[in-house]
Protein backbone atom coordinates (compact mmCIF):
# COMPACT_ATOMS: atom_id res chain seq x y z
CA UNK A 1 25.61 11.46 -14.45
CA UNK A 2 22.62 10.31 -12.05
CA UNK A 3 25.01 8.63 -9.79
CA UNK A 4 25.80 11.87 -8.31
CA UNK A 5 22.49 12.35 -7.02
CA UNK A 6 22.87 9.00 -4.59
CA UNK A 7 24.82 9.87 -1.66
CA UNK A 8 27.20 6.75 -0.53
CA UNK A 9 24.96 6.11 2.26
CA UNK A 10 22.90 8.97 3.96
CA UNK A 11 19.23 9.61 3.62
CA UNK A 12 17.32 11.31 1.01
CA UNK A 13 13.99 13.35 1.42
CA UNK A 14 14.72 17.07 1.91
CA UNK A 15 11.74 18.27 1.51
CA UNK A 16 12.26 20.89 -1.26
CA UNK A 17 10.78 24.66 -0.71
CA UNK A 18 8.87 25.06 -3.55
CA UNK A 19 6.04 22.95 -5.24
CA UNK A 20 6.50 21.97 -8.70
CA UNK A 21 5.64 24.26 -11.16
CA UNK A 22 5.03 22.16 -14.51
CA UNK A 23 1.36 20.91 -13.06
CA UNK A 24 -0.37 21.14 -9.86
CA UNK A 25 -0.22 17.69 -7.72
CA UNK A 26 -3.68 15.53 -7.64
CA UNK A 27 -5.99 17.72 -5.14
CA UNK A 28 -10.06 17.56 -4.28
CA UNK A 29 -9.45 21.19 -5.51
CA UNK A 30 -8.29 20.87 -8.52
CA UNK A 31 -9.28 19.20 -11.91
CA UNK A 32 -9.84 14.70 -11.93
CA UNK A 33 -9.86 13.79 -14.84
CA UNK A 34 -10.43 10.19 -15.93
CA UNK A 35 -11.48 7.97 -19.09
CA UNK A 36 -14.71 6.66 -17.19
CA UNK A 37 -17.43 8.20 -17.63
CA UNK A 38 -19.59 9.59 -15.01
CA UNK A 39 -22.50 6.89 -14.70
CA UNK A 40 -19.87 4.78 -14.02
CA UNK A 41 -18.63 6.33 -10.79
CA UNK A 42 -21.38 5.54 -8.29
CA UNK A 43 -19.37 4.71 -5.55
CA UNK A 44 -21.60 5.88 -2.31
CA UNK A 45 -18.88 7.63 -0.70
CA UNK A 46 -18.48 11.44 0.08
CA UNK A 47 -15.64 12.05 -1.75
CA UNK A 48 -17.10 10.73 -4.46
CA UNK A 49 -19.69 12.08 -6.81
CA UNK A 50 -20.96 12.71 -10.54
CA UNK A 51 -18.07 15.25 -11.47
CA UNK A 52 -15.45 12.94 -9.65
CA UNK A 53 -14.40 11.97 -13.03
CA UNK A 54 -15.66 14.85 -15.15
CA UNK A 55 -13.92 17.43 -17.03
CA UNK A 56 -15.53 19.78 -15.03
CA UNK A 57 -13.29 21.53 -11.69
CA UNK A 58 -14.79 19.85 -8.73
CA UNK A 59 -15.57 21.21 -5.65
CA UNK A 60 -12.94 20.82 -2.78
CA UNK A 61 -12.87 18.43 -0.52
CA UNK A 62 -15.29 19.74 2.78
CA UNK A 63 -13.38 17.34 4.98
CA UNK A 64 -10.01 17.96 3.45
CA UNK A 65 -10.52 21.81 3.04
CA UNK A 66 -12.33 21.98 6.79
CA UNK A 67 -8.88 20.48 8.01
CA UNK A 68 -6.36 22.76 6.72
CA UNK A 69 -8.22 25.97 7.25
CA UNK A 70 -8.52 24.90 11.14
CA UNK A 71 -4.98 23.09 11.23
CA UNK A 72 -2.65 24.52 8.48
CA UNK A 73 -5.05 28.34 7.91
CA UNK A 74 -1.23 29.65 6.76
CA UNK A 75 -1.30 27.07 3.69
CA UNK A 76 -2.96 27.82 0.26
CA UNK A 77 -3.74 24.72 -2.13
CA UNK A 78 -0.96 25.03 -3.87
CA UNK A 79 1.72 24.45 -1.09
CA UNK A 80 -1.15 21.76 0.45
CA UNK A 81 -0.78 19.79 -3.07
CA UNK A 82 3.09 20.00 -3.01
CA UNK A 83 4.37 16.56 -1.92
CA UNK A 84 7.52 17.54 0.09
CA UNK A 85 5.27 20.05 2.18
CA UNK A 86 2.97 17.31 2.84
CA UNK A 87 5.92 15.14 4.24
CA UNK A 88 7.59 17.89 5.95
CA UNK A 89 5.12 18.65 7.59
CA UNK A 90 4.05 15.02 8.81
CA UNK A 91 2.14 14.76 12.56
CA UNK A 92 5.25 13.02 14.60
CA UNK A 93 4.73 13.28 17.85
CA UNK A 94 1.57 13.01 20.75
CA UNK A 95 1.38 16.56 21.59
CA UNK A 96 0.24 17.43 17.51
CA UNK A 97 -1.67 13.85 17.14
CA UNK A 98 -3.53 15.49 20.65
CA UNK A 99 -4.09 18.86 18.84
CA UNK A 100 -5.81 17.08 15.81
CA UNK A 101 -8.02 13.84 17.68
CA UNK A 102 -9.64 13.25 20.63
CA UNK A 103 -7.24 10.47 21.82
CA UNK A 104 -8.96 7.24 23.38
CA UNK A 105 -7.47 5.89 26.88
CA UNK A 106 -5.83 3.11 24.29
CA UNK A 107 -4.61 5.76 22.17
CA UNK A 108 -3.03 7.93 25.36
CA UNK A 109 -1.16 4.67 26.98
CA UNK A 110 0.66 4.32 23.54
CA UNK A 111 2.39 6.99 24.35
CA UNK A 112 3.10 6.43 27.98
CA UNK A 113 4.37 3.02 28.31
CA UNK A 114 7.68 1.89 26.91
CA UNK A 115 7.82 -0.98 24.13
CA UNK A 116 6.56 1.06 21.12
CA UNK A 117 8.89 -0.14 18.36
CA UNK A 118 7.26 1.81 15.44
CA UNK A 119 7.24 5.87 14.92
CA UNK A 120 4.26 7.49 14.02
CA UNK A 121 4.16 9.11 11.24
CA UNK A 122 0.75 10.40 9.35
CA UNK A 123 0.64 12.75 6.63
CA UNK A 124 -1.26 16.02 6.67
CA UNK A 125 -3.40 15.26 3.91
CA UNK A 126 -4.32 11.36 5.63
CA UNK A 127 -4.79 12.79 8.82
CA UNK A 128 -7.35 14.59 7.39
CA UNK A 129 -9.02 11.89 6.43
CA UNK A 130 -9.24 10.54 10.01
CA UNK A 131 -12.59 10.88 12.21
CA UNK A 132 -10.91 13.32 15.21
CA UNK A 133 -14.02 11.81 17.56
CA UNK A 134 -13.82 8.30 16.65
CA UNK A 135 -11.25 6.04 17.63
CA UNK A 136 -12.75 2.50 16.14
CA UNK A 137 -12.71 4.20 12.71
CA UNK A 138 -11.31 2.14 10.16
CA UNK A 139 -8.51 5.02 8.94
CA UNK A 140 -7.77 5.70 12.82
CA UNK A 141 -6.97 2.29 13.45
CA UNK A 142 -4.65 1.67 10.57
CA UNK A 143 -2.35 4.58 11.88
CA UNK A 144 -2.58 5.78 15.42
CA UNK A 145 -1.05 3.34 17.96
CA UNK A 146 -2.39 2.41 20.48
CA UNK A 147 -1.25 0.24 24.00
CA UNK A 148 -2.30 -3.23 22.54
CA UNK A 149 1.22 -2.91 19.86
CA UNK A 150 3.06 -3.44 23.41
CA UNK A 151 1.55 -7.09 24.21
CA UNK A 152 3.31 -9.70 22.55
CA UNK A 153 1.28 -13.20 21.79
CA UNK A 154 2.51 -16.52 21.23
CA UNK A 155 3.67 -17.37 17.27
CA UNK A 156 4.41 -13.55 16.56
CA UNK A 157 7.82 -12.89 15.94
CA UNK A 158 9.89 -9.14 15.21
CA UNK A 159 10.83 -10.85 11.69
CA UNK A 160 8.13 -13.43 11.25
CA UNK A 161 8.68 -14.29 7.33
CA UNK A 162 12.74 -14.62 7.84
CA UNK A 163 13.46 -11.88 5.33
CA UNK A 164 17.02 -11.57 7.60
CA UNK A 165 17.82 -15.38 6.80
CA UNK A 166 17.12 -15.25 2.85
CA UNK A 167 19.24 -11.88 2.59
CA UNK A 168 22.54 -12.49 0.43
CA UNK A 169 23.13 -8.86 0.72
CA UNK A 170 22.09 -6.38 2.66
CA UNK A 171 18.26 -4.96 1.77
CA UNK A 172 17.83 -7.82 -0.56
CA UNK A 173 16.16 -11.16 0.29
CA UNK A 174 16.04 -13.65 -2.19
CA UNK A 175 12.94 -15.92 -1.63
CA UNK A 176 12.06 -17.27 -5.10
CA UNK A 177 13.98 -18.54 -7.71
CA UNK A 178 13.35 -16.27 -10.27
CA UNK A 179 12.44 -13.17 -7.76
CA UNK A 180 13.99 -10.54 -5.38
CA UNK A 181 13.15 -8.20 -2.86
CA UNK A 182 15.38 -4.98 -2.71
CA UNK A 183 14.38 -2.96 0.08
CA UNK A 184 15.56 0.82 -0.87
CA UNK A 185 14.98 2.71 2.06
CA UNK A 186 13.35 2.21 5.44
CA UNK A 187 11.28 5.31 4.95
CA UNK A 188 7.75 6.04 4.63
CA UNK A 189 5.19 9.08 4.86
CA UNK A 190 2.78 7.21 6.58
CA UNK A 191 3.52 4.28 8.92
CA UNK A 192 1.17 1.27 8.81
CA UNK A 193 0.63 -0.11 12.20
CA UNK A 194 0.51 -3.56 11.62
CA UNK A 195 3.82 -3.12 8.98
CA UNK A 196 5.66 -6.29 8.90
CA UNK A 197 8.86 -4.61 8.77
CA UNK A 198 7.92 -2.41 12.08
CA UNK A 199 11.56 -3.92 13.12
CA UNK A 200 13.34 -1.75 10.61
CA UNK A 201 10.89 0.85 9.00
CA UNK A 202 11.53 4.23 10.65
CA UNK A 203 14.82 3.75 12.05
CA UNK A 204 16.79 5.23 9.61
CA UNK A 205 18.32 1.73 9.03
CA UNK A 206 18.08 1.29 5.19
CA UNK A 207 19.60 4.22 2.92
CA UNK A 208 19.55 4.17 -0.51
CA UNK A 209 22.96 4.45 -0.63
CA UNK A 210 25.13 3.30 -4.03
CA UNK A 211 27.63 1.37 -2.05
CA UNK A 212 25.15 -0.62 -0.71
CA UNK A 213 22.96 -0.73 -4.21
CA UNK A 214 25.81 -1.85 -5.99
CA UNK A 215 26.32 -4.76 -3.27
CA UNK A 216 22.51 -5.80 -4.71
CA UNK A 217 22.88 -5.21 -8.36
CA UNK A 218 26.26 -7.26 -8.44
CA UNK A 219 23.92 -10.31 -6.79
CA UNK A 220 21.14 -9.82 -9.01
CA UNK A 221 24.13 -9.75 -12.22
CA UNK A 222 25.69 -13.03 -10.97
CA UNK A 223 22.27 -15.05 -10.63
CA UNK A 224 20.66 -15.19 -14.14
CA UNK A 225 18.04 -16.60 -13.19
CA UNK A 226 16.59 -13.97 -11.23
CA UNK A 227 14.40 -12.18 -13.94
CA UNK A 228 11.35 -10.49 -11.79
CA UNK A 229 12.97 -7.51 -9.18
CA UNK A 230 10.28 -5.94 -6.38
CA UNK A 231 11.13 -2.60 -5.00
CA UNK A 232 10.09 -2.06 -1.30
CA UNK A 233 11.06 -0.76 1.82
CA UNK A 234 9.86 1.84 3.28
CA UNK A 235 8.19 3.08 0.42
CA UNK A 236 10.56 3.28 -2.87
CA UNK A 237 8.58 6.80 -4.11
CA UNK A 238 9.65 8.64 -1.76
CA UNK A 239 12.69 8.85 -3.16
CA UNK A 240 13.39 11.21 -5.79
CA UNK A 241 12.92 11.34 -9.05
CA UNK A 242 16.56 11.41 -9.85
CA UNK A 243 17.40 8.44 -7.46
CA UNK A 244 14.12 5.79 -8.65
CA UNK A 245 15.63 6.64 -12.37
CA UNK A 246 19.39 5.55 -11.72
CA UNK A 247 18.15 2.51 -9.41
CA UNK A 248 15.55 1.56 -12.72
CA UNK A 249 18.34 2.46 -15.11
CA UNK A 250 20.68 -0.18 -13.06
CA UNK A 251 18.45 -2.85 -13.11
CA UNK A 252 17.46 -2.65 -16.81
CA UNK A 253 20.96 -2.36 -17.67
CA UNK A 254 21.16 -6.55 -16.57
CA UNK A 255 19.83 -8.36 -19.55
CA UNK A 256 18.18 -10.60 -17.66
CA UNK A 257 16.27 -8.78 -15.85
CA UNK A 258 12.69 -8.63 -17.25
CA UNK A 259 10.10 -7.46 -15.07
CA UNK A 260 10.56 -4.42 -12.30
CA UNK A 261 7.80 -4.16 -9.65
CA UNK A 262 7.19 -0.90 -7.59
CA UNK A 263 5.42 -1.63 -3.90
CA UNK A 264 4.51 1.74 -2.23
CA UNK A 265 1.40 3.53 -0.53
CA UNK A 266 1.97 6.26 -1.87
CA UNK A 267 -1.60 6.39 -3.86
CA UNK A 268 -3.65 6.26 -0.52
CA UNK A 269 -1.75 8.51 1.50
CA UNK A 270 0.17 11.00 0.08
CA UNK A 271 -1.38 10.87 -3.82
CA UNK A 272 0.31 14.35 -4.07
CA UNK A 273 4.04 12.53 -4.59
CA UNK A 274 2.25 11.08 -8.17
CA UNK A 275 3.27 13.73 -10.65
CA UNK A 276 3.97 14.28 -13.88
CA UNK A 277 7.51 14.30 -13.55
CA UNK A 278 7.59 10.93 -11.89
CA UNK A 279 5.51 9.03 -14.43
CA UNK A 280 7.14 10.31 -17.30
CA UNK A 281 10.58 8.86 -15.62
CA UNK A 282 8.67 5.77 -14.56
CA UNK A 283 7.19 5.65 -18.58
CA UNK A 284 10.75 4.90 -19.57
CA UNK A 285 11.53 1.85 -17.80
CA UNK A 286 8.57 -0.64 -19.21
CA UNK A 287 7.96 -3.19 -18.27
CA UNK A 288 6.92 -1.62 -15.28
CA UNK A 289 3.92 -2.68 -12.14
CA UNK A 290 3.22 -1.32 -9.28
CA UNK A 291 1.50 -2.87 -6.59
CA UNK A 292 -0.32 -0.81 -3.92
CA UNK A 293 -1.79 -0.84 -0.97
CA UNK A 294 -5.19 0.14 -0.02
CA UNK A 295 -7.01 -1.28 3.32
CA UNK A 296 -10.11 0.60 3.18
CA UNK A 297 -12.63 2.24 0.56
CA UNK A 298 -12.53 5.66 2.58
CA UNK A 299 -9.29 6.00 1.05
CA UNK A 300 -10.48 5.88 -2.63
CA UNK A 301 -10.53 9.77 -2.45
CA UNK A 302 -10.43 12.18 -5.61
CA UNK A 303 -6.65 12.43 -4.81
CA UNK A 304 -5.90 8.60 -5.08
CA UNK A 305 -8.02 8.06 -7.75
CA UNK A 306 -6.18 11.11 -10.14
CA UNK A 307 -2.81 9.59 -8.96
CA UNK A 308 -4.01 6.30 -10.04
CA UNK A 309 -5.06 7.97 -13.48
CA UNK A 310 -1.89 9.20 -13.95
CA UNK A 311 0.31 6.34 -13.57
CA UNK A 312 -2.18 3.78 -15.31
CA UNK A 313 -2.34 6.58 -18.12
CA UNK A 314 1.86 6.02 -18.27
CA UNK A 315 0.76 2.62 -19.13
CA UNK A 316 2.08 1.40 -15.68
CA UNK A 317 -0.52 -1.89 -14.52
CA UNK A 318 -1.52 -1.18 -11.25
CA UNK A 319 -2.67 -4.03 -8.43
CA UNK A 320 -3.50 -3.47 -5.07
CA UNK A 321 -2.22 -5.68 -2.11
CA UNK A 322 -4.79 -5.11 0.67
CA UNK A 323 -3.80 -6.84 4.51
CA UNK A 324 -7.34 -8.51 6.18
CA UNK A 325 -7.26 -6.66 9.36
CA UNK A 326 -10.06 -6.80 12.05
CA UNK A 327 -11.93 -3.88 12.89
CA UNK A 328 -11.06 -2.09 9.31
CA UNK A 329 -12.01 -4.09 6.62
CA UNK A 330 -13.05 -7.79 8.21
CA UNK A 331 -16.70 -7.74 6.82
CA UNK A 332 -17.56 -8.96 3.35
CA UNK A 333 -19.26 -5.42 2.28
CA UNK A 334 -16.15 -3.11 3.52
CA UNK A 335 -13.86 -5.56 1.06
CA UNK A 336 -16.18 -5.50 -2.09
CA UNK A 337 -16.63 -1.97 -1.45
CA UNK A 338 -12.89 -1.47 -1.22
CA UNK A 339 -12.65 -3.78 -4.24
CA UNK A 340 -15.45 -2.21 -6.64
CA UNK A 341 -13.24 1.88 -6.00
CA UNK A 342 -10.01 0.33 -7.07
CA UNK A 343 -11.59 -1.53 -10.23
CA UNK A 344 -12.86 2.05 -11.32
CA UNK A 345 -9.54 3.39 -10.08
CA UNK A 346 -8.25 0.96 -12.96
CA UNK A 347 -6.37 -1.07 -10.24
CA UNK A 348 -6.97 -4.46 -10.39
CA UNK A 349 -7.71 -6.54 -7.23
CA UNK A 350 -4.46 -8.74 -7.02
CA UNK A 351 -3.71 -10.00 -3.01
CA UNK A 352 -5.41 -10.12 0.30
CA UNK A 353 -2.85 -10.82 2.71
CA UNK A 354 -3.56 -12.52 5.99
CA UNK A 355 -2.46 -10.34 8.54
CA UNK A 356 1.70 -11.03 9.63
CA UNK A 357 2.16 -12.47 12.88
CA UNK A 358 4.10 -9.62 13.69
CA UNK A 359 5.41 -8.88 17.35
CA UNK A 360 1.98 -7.16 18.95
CA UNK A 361 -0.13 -7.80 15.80
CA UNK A 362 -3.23 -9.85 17.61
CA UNK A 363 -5.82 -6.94 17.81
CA UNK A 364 -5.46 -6.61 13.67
CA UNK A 365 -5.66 -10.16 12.96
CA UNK A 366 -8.52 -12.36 12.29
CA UNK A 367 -9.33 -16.05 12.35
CA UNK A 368 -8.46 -17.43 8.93
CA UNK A 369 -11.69 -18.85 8.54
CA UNK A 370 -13.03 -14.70 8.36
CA UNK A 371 -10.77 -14.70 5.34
CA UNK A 372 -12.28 -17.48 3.61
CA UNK A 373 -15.42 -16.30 4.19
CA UNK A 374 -15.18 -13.52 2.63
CA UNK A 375 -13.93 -14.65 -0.48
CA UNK A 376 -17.05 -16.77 -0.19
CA UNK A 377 -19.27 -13.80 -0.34
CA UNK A 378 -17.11 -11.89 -2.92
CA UNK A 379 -17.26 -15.28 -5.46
CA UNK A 380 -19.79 -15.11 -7.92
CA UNK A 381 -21.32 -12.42 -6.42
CA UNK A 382 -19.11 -9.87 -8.28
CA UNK A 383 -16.32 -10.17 -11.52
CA UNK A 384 -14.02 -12.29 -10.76
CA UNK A 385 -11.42 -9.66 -11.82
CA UNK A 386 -12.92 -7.75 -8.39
CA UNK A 387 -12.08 -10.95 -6.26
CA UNK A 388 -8.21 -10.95 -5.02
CA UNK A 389 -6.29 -14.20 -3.82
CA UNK A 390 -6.45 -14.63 -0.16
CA UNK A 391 -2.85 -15.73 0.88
CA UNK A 392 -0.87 -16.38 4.08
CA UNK A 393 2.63 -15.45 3.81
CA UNK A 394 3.98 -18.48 5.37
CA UNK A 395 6.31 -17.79 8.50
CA UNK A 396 9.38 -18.82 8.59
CA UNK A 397 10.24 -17.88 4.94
CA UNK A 398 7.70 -20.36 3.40
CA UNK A 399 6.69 -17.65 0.75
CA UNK A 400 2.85 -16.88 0.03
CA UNK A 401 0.25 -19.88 0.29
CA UNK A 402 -3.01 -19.21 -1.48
CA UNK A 403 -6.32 -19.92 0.47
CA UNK A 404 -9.47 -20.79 -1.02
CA UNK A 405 -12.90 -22.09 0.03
CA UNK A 406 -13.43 -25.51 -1.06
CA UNK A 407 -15.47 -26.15 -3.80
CA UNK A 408 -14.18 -29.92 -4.35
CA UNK A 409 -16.46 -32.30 -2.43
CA UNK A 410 -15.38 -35.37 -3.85
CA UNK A 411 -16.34 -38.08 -6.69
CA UNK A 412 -19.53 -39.77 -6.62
CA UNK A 413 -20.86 -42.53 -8.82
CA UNK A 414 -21.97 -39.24 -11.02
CA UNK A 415 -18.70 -37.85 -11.37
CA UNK A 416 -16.77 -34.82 -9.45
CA UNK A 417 -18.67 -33.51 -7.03
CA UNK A 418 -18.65 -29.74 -7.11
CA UNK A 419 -20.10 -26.67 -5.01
CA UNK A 420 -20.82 -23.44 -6.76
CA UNK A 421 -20.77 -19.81 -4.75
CA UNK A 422 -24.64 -20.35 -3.84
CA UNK A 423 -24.35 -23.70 -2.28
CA UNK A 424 -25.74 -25.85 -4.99
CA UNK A 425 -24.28 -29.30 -6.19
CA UNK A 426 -23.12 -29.83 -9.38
CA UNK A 427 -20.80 -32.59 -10.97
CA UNK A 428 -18.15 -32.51 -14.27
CA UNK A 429 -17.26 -35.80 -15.44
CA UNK A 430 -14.32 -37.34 -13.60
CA UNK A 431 -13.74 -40.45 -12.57
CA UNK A 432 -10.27 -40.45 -11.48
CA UNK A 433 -10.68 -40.49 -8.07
């Protein structure tokens, strides 16, 4: 019956007229509710306050609400809040990006020189988030391009983790033994400028089309050992409802299948696409994770943290997968910042990624050793469950390498010599080196 709603192989996301009427979408306007209670929620940020997780209607977002009225005055909250306005309506193209910011020089020469391989794409309610004035600010950096995506440096590579030689089929790369990747769509609301699929993502390339689904469930049937499936792209939610149920349906339909991971955005920049509808579908395929991706506390808004609510109230377990970049989140206070709001947003702290060496990548990545520092600072100096595992996902195909500071110094005539997070020598008894 739900095959029907999966064309053979054309695209998906026509944005629908009307909002959905069985609950409003997550909104600064409208009602957050969450289990924690408000002395808990002291998270220094302007979005944030006292009644962020009350039962009381808080008041709208000034920067949110400031941006429609001058950008969007036609649009009430309702049709704001309504997920397929929000990516219909999605800034595309220089001449509305130059309406909404004061583009740098940087900014301007993305546009003007040839060699830009990724679209832009930023939704309404994101773009509202962005500083108009300020082009080093964190947000901006993340998603308006700018001239340095055009210089290539040496070790970056279009496909730097080989996803195109581990793919048995197409959209699936098989990496792990007992893991795949099935990449659903190449489409997202918001593009990422340091994506590691900027090869693919946007180029209408990757359709959820059942032809080419089938291709991947018939792989995943014939190799039993395969029992852990990750959903990517693009970004799986977009999709609709009808389409993530089949695709779930399919894969819980092979027995050996037990675990199905979710990887989308979707939280941090369109938050609106989280409703009811979708985690009651999502509620029926347990076990269930997603894994998303936050790179910067300013986007631990109201809206995030209600569509958090609402999938982690489905009983979904949500982790974040946050990418080190430089100039956005590269000091040790940004990233336990960004770690303490997704801890209350009942997401638990789960990768840092070393930035991809992906083909004009250089101005987002930093030296590993900024990595490793950080985790430094964060160890011991908050809960370990706020402290993620630093990783390099190892060109070439290698699959992710964890990074840690040392803390083994060696074996004296006392035993193992240990360091603890403030520097101080200590020594468990171990002779066996």
């Amino acid at each position: 019956m739900l095959i029907t709603a999966l064309p053979a192989d054309e695209p998906v996301l026509a944005p629908a007229p009307l909002p959905e009427e069985e609950d409003d979408p997550p909104s600064s306007a409208q009602l957050i509710t969450c289990p924690l209670p408000p002395s808990l929620v002291q998270l220094r940020h302007p979005s944030f306050s006292s009644h962020t997780y009350s039962r009381r209607k808080p008041a709208p977002s000034s920067r949110s609400l400031s941006f429609r009225k001058k950008f969007f005055p036609e649009v009430n909250a309702k049709l704001w809040n309504d997920w397929h306005w929000q990516v219909a309506h999605r800034i595309r193209s220089y001449e509305e990006l130059s309406r909404m910011l004061k583009l740098s020089a940087v900014e301007e020469a993305a546009f003007q020189e040839s060699g830009q391989t990724l679209p832009l794409s930023i939704t309404p309610y994101y773009m509202s988030l962005l500083d108009a004035d300020n082009p080093d600010q964190a947000l901006r950096r993340t998603v308006v391009p700018t001239v340095m995506e055009n210089l290539r440096s040496t070790g970056e590579a279009d496909d730097p983790l080989s996803e195109a030689a581990q793919s048995p089929a197409p959209g699936l790369v098989h990496r792990y033994p007992d893991r795949v990747l099935l990449l659903l769509t190449d489409f997202c609301s918001t593009y990422c400028r340091y994506c590691t699929r900027s090869r693919v993502v946007g180029h209408n390339r990757i359709h959820p089309g059942r032809q080419r689904l089938e291709q991947a469930f018939s792989y995943i049937k014939a190799h039993p050992t395969i029992r852990d499936v990750l959903l990517s792209g693009g970004d799986p939610l977009l999709l609709s409802d009808e389409q993530l149920d089949w695709i779930l349906a399919r894969l819980r339909a092979i027995e050996h299948v037990e675990i199905i991971r979710i990887g989308t955005k979707v939280p941090a920049v369109l938050p609106q696409r989280v409703t009811p509808a979708l985690t009651r579908m999502l509620h029926k395929h347990h076990p269930l994770m997603l894994s998303l991706h936050f790179a910067h506390p300013d986007e631990c808004t109201p809206e995030a943290a209600k569509a958090c609510a609402r999938l982690a109230d489905a009983g979904i377990p949500l982790g974040s997968q946050s990418v080190l970049l430089a100039g956005v989140n590269d000091d040790s206070q940004t990233m336990k910042s960004l770690m303490h709001r997704l801890l209350l947003m009942r997401v638990r702290p789960y990768y840092l990624y070393q930035c991809d060496p992906i083909s004009g990548s250089a101005h987002f990545r930093t030296p590993v050793d900024k990595g490793l520092d950080i985790i430094r600072d964060l160890r011991g100096h908050t809960s370990g469950y706020a402290v993620p595992t630093y990783v390099i996902d190892a060109p070439g195909g290698g699959g992710k390498i964890p990074l840690m500071p040392s803390a083994v110094l060696g074996c004296d005539a006392d035993g193992l010599a240990l360091c603890n997070y403030e520097g101080g020598l200590y020594h468990y008894p171990d002779f066996s080196r």
